[in-house]
C-alpha atoms as a PDB file:
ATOM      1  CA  UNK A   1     130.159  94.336 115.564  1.00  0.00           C
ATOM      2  CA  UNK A   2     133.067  93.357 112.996  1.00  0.00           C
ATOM      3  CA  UNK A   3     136.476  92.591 113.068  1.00  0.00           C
ATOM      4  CA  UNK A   4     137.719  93.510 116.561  1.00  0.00           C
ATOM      5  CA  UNK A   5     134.856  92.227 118.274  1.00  0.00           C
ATOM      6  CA  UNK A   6     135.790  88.680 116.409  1.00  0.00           C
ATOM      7  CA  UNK A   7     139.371  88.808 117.696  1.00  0.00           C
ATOM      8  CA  UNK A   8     137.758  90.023 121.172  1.00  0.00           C
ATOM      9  CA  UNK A   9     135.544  86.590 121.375  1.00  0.00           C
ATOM     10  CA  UNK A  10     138.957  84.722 119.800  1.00  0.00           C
ATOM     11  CA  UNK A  11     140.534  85.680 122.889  1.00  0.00           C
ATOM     12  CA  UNK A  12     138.125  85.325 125.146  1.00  0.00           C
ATOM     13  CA  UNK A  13     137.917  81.787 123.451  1.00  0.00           C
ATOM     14  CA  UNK A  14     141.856  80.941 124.007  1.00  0.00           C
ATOM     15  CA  UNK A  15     142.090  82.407 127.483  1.00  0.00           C
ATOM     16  CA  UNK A  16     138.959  81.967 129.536  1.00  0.00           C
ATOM     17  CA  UNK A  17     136.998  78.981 130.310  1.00  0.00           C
ATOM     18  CA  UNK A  18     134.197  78.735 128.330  1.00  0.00           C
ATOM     19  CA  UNK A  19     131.028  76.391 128.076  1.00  0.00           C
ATOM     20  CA  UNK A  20     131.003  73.695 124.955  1.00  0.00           C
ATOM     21  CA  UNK A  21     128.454  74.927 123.276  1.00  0.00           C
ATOM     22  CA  UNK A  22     129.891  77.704 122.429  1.00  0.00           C
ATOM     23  CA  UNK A  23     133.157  76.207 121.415  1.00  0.00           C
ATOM     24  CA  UNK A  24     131.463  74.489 118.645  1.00  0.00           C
ATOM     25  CA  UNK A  25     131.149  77.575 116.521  1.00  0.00           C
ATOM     26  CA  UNK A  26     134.338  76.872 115.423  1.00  0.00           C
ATOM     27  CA  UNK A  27     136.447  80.034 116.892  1.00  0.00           C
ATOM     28  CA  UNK A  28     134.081  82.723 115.443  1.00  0.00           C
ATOM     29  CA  UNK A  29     131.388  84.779 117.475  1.00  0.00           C
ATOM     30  CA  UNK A  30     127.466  85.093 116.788  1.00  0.00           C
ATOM     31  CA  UNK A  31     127.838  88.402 115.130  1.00  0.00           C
ATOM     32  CA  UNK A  32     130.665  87.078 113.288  1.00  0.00           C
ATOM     33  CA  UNK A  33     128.250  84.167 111.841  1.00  0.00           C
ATOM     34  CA  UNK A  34     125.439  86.339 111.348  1.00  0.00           C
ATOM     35  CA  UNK A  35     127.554  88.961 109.281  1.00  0.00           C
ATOM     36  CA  UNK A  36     128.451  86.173 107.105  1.00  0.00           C
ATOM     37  CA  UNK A  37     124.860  85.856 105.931  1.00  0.00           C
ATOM     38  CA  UNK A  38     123.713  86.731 102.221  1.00  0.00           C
ATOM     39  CA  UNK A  39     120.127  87.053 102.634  1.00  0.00           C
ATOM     40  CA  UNK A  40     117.659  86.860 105.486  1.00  0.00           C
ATOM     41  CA  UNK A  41     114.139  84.971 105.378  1.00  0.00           C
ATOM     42  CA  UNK A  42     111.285  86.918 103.657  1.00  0.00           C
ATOM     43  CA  UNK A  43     108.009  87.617 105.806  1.00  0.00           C
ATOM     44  CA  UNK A  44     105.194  84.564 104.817  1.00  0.00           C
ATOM     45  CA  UNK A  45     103.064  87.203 104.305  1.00  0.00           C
ATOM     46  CA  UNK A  46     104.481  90.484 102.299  1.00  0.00           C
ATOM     47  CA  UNK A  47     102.177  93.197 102.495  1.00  0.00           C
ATOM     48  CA  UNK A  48     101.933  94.741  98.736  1.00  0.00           C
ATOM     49  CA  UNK A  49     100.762  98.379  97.486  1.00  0.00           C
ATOM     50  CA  UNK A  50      97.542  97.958  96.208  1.00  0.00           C
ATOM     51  CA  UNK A  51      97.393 102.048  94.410  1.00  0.00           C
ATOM     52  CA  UNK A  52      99.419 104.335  93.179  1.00  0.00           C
ATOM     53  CA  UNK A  53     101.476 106.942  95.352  1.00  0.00           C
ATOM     54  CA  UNK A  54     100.158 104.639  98.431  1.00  0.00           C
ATOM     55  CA  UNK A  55     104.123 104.165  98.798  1.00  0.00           C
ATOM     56  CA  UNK A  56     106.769 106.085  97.591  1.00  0.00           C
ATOM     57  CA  UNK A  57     110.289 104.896  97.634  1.00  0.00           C
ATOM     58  CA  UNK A  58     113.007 107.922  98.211  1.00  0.00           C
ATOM     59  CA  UNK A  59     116.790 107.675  97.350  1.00  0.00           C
ATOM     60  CA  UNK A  60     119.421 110.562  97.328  1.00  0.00           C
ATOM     61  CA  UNK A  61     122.789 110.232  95.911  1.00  0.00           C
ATOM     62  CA  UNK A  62     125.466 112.260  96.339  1.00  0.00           C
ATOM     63  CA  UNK A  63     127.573 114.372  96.325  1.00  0.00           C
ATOM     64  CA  UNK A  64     129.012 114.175  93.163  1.00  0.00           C
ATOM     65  CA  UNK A  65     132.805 114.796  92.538  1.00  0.00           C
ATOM     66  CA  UNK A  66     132.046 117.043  89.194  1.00  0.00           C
ATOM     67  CA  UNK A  67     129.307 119.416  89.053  1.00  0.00           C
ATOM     68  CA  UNK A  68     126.472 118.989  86.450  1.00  0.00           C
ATOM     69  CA  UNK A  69     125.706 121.590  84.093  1.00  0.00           C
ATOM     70  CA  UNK A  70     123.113 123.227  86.110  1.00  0.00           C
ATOM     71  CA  UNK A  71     125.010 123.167  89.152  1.00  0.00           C
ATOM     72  CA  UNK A  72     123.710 119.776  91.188  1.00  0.00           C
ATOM     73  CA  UNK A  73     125.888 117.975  93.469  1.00  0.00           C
ATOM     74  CA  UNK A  74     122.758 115.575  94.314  1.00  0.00           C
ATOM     75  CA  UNK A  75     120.259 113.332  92.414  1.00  0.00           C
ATOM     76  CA  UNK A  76     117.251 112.212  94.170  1.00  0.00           C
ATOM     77  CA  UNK A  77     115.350 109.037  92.758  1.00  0.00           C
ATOM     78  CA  UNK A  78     111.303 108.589  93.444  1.00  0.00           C
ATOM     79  CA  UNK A  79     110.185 105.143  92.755  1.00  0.00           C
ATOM     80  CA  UNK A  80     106.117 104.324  92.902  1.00  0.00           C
ATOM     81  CA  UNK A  81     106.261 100.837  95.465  1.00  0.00           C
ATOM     82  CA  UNK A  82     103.384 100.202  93.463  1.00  0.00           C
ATOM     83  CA  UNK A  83     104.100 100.790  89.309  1.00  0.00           C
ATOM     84  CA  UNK A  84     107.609 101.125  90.164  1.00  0.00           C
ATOM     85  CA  UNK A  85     107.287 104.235  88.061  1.00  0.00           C
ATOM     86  CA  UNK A  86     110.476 106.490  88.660  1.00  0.00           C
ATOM     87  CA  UNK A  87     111.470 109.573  88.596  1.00  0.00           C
ATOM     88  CA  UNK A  88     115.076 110.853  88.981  1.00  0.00           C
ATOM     89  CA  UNK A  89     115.808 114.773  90.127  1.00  0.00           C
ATOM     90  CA  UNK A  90     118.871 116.787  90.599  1.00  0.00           C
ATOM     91  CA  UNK A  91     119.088 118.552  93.180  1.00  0.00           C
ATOM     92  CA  UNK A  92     121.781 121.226  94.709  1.00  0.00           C
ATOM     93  CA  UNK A  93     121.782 119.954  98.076  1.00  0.00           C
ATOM     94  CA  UNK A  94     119.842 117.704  99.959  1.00  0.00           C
ATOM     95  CA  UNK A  95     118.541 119.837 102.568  1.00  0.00           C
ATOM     96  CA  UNK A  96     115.064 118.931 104.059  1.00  0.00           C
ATOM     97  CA  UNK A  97     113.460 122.051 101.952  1.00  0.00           C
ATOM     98  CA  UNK A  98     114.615 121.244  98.475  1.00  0.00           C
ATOM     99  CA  UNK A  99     113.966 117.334  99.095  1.00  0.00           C
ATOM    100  CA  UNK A 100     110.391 117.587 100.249  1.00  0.00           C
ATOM    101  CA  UNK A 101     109.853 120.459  98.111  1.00  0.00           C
ATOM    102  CA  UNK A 102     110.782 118.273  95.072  1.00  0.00           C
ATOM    103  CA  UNK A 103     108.407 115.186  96.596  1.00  0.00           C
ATOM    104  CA  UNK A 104     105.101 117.578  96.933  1.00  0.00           C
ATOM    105  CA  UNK A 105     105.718 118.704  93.170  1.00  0.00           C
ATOM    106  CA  UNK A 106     106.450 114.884  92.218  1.00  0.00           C
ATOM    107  CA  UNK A 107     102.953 114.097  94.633  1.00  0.00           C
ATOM    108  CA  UNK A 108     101.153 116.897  92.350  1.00  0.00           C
ATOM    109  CA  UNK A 109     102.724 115.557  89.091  1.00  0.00           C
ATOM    110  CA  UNK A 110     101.394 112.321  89.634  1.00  0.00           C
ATOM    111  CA  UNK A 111      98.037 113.035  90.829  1.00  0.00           C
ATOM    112  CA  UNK A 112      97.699 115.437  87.615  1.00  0.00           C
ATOM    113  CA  UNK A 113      98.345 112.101  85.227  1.00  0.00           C
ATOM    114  CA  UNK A 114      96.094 109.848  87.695  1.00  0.00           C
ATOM    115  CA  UNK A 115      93.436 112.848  87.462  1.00  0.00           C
ATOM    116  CA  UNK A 116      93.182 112.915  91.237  1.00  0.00           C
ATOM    117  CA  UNK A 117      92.885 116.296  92.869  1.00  0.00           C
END
């Protein structure tokens, strides 16, 4: 929620009657507590790529403030969840077209060095 919904439950704090239990946070809200947070529990049980290209990882940057040589605004990174192999594209925007046109060639790429068909 952020910062106005903290000063929202401050005031509701100061100026309504509230129950006890919630005085004892100490002024600030749940979502105010929660935000605070650096890291949440992992799962007991992580499920794990067992192959190659069973999950692929996508992540587009951009746009850039300088044009590259070529002309790209974008860079798209492809990481393997399971070798963590990646590969990094540039792209000129990141339209749904040029982004899964550059994940089918990346999907043939691979298969070629895996010698899958």
């Amino acid at each position: 929620m952020g910062v106005l919904s903290h000063y929202y439950h401050l005031f509701n704090q100061n100026f309504t009657s509230r129950h006890d239990s919630e005085l004892s946070l100490k002024g600030l809200c749940k979502d105010c507590l929660f935000g605070k947070h650096t890291t949440y529990p992992y799962h007991k049980n992580p499920v794990h790529e067992v192959e190659v290209l069973e999950w692929v990882h996508i992540d587009i940057w951009g746009p850039s403030p300088i044009l590259s040589a070529g002309g790209c605004m974008y860079f798209m990174v492809i990481t393997d969840g399971y070798s963590s192999y990646r590969m990094v594209t540039f792209l000129k925007s990141k339209s749904a077209d040029i982004t899964l046109n550059m994940l089918k060639a990346y999907q043939v790429e691979a298969e070629q060095q895996l010698e899958r068909s």
